[in-house]
C-alpha atoms as a PDB file:
ATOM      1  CA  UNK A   1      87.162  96.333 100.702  1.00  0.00           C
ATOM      2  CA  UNK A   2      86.065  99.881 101.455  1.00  0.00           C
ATOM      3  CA  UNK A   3      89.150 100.211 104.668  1.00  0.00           C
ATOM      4  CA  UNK A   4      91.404  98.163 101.970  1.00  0.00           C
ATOM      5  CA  UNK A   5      92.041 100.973  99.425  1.00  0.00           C
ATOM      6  CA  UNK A   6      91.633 103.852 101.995  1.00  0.00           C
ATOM      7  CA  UNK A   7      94.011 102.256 104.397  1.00  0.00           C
ATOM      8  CA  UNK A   8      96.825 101.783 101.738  1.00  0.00           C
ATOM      9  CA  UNK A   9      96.612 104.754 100.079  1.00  0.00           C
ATOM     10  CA  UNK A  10      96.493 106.952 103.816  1.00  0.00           C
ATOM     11  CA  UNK A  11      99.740 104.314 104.930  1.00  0.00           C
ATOM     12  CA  UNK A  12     101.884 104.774 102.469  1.00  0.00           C
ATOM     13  CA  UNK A  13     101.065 108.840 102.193  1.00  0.00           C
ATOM     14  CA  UNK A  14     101.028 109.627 105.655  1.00  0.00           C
ATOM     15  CA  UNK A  15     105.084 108.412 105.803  1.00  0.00           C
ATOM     16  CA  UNK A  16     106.095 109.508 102.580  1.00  0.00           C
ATOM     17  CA  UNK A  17     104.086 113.211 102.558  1.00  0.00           C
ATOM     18  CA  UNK A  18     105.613 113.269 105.955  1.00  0.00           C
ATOM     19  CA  UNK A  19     108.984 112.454 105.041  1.00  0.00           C
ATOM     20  CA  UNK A  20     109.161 114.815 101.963  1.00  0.00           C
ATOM     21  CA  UNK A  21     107.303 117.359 104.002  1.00  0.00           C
ATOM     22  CA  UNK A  22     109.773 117.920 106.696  1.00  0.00           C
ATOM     23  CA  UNK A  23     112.577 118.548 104.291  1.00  0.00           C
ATOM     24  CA  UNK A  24     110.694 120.756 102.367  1.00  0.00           C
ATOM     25  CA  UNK A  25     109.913 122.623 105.037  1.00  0.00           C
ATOM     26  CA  UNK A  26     113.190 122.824 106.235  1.00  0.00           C
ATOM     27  CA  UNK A  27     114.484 124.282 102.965  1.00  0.00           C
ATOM     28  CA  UNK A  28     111.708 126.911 102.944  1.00  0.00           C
ATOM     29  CA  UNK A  29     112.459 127.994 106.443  1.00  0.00           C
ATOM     30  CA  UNK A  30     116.059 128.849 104.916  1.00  0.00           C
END
């Protein structure tokens, strides 16, 4: 149960900080 909560929450942040991330970035660089 420990790997259940930390798992989910690290999956579905890794993709979507990622995601959100790279365009950010990109429209700081501008």
């Amino acid at each position: 149960m420990r790997t259940s909560p930390k798992t989910r929450t690290r999956l579905p942040i890794t993709p979507l900080r990622k995601h959100p991330l790279t365009r950010a970035e990109k429209v700081w660089s501008f």
